[in-house]
PDB file of N, CA and C in Angstrom:
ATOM      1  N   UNK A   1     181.284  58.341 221.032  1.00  0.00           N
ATOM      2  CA  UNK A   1     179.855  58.607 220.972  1.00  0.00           C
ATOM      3  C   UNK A   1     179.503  59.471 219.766  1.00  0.00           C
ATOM      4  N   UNK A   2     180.150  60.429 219.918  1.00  0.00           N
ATOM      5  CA  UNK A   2     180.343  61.045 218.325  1.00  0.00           C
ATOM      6  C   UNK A   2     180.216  60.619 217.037  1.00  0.00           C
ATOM      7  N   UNK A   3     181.145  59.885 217.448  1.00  0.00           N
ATOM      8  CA  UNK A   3     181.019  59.050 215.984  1.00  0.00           C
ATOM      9  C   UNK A   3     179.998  57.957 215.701  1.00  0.00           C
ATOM     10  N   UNK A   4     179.568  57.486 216.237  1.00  0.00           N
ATOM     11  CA  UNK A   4     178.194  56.543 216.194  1.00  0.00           C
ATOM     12  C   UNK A   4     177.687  57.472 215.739  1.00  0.00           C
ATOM     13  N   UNK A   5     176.556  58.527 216.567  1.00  0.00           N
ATOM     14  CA  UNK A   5     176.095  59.586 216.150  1.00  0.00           C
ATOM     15  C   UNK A   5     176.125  60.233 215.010  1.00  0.00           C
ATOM     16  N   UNK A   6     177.527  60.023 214.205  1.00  0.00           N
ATOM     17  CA  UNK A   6     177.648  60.670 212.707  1.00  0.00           C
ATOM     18  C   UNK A   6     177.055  59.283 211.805  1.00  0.00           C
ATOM     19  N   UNK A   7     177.576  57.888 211.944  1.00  0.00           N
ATOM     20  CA  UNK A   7     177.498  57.003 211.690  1.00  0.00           C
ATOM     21  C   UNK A   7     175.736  56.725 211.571  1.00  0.00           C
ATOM     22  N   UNK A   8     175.432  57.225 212.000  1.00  0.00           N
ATOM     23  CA  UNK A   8     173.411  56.879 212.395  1.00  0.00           C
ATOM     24  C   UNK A   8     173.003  58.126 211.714  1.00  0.00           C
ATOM     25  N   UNK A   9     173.227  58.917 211.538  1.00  0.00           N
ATOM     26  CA  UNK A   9     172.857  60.181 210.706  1.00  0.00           C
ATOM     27  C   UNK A   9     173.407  59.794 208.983  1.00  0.00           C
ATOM     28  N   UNK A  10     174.196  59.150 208.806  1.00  0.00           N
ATOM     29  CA  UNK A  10     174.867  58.188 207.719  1.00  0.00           C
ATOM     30  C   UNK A  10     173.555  57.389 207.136  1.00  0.00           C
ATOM     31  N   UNK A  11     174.009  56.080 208.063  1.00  0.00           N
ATOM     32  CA  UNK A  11     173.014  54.940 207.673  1.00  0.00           C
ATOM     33  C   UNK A  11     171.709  54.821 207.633  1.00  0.00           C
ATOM     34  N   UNK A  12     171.189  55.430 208.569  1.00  0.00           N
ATOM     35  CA  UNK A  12     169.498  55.150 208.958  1.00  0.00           C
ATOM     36  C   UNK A  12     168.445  56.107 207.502  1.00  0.00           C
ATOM     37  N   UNK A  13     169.180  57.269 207.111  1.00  0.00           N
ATOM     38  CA  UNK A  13     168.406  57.848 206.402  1.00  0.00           C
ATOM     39  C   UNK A  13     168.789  57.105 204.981  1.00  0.00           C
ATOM     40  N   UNK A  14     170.098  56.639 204.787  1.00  0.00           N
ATOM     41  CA  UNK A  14     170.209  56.081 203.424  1.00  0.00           C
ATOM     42  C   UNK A  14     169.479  55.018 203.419  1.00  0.00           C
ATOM     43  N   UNK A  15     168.915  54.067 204.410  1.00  0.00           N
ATOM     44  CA  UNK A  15     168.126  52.858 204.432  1.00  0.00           C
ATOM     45  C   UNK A  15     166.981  53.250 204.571  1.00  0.00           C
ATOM     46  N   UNK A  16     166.495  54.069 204.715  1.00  0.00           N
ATOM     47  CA  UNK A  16     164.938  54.618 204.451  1.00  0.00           C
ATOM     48  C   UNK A  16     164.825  55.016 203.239  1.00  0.00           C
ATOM     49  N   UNK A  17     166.053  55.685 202.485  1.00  0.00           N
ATOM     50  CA  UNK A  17     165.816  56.209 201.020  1.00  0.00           C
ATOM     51  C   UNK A  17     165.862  54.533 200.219  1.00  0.00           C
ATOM     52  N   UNK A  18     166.766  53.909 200.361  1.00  0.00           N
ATOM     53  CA  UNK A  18     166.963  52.997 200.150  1.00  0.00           C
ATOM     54  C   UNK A  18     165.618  51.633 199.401  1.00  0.00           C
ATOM     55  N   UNK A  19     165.022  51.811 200.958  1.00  0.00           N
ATOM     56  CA  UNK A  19     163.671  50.793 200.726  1.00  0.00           C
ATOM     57  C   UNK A  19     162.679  51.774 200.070  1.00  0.00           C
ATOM     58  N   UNK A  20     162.460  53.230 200.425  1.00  0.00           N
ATOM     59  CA  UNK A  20     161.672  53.426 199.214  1.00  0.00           C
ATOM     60  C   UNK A  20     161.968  53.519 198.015  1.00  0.00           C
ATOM     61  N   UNK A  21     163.280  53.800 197.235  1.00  0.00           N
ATOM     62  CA  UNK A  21     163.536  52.957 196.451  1.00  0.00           C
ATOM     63  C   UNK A  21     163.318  51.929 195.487  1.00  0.00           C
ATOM     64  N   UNK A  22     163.503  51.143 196.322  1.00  0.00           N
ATOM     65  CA  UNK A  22     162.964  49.531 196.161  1.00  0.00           C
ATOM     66  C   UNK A  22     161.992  49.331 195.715  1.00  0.00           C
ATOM     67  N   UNK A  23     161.197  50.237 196.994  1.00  0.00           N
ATOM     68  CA  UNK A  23     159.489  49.622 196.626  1.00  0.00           C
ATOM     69  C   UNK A  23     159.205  50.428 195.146  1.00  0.00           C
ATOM     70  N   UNK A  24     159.616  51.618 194.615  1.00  0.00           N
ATOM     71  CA  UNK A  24     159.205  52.635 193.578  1.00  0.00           C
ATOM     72  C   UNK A  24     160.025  51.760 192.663  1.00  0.00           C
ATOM     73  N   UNK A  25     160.928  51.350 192.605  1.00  0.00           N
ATOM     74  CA  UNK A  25     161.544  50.369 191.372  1.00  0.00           C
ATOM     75  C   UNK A  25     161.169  49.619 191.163  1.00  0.00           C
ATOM     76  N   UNK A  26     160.816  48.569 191.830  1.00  0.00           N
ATOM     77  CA  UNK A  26     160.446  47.112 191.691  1.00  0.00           C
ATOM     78  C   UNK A  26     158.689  47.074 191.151  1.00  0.00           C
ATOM     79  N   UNK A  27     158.186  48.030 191.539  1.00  0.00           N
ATOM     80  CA  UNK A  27     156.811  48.233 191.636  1.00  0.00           C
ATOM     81  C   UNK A  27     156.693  48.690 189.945  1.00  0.00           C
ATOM     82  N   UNK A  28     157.616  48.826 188.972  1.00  0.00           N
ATOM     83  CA  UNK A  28     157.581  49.109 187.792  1.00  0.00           C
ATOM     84  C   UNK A  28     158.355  48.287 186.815  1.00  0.00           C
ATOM     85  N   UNK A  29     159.736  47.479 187.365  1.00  0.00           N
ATOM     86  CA  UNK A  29     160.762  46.747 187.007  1.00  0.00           C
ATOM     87  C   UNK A  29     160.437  45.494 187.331  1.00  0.00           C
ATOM     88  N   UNK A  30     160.300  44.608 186.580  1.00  0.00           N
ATOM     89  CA  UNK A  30     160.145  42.773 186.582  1.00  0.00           C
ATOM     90  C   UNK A  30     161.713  42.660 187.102  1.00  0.00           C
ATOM     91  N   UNK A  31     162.176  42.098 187.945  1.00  0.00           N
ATOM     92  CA  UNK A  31     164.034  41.749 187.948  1.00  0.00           C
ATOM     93  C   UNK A  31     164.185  40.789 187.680  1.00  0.00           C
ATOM     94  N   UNK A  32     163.322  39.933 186.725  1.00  0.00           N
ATOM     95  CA  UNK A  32     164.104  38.808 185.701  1.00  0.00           C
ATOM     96  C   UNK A  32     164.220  39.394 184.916  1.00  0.00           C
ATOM     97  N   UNK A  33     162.980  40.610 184.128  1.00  0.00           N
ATOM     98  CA  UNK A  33     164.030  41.649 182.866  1.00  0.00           C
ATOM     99  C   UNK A  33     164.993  42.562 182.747  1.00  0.00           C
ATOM    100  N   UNK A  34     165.838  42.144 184.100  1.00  0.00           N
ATOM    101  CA  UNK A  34     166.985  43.226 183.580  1.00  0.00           C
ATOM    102  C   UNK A  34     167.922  42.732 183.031  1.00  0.00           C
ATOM    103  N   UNK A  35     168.935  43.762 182.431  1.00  0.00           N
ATOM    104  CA  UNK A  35     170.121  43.756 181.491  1.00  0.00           C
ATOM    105  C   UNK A  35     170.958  44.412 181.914  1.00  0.00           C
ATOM    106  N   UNK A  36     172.206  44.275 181.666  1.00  0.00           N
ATOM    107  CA  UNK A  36     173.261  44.444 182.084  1.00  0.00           C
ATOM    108  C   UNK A  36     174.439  44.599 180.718  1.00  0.00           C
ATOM    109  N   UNK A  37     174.900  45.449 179.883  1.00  0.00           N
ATOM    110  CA  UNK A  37     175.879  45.409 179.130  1.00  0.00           C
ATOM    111  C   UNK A  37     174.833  44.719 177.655  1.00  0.00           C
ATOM    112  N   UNK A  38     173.840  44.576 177.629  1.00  0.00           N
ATOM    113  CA  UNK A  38     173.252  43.827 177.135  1.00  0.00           C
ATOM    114  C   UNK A  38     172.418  42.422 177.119  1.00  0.00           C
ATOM    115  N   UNK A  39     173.059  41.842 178.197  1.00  0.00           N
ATOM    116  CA  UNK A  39     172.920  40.842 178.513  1.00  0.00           C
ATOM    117  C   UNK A  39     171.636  40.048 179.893  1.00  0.00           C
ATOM    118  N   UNK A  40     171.103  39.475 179.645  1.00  0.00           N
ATOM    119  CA  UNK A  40     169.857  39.128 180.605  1.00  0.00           C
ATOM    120  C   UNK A  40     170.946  38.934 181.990  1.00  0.00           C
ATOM    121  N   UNK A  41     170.929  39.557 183.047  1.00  0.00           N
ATOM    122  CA  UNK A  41     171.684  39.235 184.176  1.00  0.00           C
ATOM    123  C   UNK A  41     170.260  37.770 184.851  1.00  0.00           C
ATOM    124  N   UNK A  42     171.416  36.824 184.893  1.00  0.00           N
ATOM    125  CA  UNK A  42     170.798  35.437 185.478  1.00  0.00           C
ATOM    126  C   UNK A  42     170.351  35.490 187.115  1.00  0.00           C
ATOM    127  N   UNK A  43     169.459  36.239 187.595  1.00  0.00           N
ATOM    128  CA  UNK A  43     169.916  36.502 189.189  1.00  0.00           C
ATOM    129  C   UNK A  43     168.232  35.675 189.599  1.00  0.00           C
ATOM    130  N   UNK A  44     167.788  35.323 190.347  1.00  0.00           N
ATOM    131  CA  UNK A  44     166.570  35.528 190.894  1.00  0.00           C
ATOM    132  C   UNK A  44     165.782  36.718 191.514  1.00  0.00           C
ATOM    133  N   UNK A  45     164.802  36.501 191.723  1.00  0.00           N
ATOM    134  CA  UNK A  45     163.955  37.810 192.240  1.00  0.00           C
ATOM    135  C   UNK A  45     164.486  38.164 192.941  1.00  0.00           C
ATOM    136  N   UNK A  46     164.789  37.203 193.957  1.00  0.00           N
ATOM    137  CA  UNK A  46     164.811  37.605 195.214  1.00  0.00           C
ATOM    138  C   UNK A  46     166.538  38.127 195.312  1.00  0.00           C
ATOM    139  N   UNK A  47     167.513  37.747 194.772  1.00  0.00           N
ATOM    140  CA  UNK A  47     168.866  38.115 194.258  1.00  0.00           C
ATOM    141  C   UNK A  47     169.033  39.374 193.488  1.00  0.00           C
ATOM    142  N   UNK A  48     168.119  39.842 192.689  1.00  0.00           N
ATOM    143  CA  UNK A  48     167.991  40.934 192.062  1.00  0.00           C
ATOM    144  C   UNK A  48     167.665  42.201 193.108  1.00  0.00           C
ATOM    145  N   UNK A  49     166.390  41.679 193.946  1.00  0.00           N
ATOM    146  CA  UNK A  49     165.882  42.983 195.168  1.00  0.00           C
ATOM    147  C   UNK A  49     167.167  42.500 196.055  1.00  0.00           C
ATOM    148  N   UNK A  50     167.852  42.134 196.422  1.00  0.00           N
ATOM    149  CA  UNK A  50     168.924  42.149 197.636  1.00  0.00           C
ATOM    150  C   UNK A  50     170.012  42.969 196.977  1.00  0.00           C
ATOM    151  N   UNK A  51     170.230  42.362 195.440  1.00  0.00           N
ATOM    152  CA  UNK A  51     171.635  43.478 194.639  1.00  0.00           C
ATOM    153  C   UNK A  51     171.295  44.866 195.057  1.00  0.00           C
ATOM    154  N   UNK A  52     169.933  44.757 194.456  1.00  0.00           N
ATOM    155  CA  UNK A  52     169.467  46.412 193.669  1.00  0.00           C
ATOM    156  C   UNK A  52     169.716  47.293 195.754  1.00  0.00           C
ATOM    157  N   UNK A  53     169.029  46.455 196.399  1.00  0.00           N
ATOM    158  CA  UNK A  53     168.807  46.830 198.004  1.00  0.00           C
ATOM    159  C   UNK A  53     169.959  47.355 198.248  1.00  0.00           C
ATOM    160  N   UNK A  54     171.390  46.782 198.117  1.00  0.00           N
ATOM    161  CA  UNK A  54     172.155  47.358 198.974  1.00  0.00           C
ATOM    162  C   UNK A  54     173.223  48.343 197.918  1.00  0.00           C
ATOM    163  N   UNK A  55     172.582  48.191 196.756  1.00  0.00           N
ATOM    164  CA  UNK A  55     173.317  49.282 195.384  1.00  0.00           C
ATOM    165  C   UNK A  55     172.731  50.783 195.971  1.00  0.00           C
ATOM    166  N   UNK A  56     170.907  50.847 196.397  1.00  0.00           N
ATOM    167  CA  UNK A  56     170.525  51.542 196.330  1.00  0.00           C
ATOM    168  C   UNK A  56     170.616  52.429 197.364  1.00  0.00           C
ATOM    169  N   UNK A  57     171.135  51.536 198.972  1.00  0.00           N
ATOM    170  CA  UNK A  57     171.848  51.398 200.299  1.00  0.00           C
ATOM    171  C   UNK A  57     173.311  52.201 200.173  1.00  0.00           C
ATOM    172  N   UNK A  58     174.379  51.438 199.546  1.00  0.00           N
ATOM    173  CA  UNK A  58     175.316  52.294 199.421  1.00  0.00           C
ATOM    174  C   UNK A  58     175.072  53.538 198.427  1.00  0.00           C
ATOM    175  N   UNK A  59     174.609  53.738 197.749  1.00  0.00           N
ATOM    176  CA  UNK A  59     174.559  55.394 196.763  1.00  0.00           C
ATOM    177  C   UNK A  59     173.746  56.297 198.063  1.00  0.00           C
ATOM    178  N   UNK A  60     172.855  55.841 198.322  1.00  0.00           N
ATOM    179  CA  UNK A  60     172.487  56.584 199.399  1.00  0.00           C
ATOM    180  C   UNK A  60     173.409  57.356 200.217  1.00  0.00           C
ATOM    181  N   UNK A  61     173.711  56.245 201.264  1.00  0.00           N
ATOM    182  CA  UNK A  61     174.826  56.484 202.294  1.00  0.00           C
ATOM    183  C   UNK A  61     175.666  57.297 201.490  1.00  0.00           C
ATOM    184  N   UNK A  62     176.061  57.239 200.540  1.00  0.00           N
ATOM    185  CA  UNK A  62     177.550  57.992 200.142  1.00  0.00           C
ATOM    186  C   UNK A  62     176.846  59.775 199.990  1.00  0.00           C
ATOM    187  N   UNK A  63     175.615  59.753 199.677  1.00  0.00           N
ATOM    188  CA  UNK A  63     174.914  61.148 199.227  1.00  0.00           C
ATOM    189  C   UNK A  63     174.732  62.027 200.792  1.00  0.00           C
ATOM    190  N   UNK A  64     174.353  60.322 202.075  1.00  0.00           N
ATOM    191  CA  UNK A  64     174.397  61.469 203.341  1.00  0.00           C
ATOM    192  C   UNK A  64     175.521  61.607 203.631  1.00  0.00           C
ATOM    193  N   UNK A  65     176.205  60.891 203.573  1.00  0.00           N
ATOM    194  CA  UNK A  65     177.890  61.231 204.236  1.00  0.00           C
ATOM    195  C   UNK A  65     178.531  62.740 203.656  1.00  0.00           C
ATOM    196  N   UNK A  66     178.222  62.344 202.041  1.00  0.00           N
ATOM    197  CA  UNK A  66     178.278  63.939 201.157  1.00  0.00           C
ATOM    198  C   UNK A  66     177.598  65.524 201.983  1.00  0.00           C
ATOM    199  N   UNK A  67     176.745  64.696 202.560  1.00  0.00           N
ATOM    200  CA  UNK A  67     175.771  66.119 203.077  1.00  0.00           C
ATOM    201  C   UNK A  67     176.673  66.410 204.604  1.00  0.00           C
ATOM    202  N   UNK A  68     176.837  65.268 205.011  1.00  0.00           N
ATOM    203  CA  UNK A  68     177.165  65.593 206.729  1.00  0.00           C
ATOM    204  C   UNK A  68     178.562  66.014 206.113  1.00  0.00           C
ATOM    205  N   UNK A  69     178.874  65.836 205.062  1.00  0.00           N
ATOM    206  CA  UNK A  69     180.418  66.550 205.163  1.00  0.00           C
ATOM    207  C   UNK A  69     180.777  67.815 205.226  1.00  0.00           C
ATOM    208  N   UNK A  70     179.478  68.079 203.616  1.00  0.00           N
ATOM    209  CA  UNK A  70     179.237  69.694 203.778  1.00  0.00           C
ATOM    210  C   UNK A  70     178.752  70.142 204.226  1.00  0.00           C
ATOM    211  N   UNK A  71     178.010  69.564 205.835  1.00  0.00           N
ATOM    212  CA  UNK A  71     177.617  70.994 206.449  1.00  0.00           C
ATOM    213  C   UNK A  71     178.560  70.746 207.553  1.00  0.00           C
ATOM    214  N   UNK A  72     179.997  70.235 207.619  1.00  0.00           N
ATOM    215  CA  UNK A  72     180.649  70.295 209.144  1.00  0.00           C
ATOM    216  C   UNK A  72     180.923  71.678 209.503  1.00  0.00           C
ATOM    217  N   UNK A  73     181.346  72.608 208.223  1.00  0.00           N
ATOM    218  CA  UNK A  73     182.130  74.152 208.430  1.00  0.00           C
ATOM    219  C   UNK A  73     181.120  74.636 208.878  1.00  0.00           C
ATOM    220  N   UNK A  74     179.510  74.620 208.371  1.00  0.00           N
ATOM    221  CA  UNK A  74     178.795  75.569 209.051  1.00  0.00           C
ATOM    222  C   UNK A  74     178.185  74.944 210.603  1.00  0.00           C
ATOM    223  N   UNK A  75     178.463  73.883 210.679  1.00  0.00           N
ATOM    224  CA  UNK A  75     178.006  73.588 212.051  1.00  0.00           C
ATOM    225  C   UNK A  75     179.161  73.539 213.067  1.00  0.00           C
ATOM    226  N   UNK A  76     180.548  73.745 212.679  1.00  0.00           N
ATOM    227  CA  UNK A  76     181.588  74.138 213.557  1.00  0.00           C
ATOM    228  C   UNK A  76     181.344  75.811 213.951  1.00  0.00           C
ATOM    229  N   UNK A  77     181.178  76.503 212.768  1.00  0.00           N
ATOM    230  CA  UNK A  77     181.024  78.069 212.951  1.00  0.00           C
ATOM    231  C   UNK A  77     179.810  78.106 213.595  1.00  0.00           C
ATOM    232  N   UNK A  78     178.625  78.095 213.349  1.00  0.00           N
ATOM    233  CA  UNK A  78     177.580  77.468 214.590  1.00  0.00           C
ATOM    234  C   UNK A  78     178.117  77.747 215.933  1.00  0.00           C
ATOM    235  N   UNK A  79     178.630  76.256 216.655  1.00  0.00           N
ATOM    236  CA  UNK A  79     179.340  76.534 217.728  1.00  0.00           C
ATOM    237  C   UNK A  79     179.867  77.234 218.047  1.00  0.00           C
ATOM    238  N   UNK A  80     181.030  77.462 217.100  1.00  0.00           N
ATOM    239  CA  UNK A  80     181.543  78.775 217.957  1.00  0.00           C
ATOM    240  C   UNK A  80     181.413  80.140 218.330  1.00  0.00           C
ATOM    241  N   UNK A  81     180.432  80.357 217.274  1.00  0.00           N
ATOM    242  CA  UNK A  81     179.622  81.572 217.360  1.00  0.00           C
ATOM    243  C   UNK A  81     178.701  81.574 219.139  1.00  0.00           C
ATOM    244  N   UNK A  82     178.443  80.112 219.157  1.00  0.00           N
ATOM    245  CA  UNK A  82     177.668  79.875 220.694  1.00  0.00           C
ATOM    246  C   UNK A  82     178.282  79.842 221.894  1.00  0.00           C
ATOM    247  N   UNK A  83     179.939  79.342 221.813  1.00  0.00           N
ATOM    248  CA  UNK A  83     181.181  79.422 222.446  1.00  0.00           C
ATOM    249  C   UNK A  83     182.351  80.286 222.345  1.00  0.00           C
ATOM    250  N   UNK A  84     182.389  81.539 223.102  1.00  0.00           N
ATOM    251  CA  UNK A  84     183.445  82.287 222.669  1.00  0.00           C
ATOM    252  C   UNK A  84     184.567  81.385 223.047  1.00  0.00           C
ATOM    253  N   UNK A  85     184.802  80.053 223.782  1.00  0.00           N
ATOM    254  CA  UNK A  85     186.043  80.000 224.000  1.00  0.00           C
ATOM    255  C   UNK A  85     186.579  78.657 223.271  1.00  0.00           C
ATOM    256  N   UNK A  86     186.053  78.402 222.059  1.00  0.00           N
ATOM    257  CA  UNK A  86     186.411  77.709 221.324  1.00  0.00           C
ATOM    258  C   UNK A  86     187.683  78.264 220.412  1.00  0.00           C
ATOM    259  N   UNK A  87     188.605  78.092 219.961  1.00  0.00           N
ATOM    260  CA  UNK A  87     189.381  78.938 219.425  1.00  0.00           C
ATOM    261  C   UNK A  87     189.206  78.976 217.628  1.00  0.00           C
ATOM    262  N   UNK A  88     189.392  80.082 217.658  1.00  0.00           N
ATOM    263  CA  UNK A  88     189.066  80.493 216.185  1.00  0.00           C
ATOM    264  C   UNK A  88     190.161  80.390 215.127  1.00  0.00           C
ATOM    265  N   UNK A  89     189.735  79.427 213.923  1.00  0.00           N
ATOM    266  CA  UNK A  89     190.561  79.642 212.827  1.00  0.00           C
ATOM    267  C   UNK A  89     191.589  81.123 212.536  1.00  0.00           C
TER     268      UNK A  89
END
């Protein structure tokens, strides 16, 4: 249960950053004009918003996972500060 729980604190906020995102990129970016190395990447619209969607999906996720990582020490000390009978480092 836990872990779902970390897993949904993960995903759900990177897919909200995600689609706004999207909408703030696309809303300025044509995605038949992008480039890549130089080069016109051949994708369709709709191939371009699904790339960019889940590019913008995983960087996300990796930034909350970053966050839930660094706050595990202070939310273990948290607890135990609330539980004397947790045992202490």
């Amino acid at each position: 249960m836990v872990m779902k729980k970390q897993l949904m604190l993960i995903v759900w906020p990177a897919f909200l950053a995600a689609c706004a995102l999207e909408l703030l990129v696309f809303a300025v970016v044509d995605p038949l004009e992008l480039h890549w190395g130089g080069h016109a990447l051949e994708l369709s619209r709709r191939a371009a918003y699904t790339w960019s969607f889940f590019v913008f999906w995983t960087v996300s996720a990796v930034a909350c996972a970053l966050t839930l990582v660094l706050s595990w020490p202070q939310a273990l000390e948290a607890s135990r500060s609330r539980s004397p009978d947790l045992p202490k480092d």
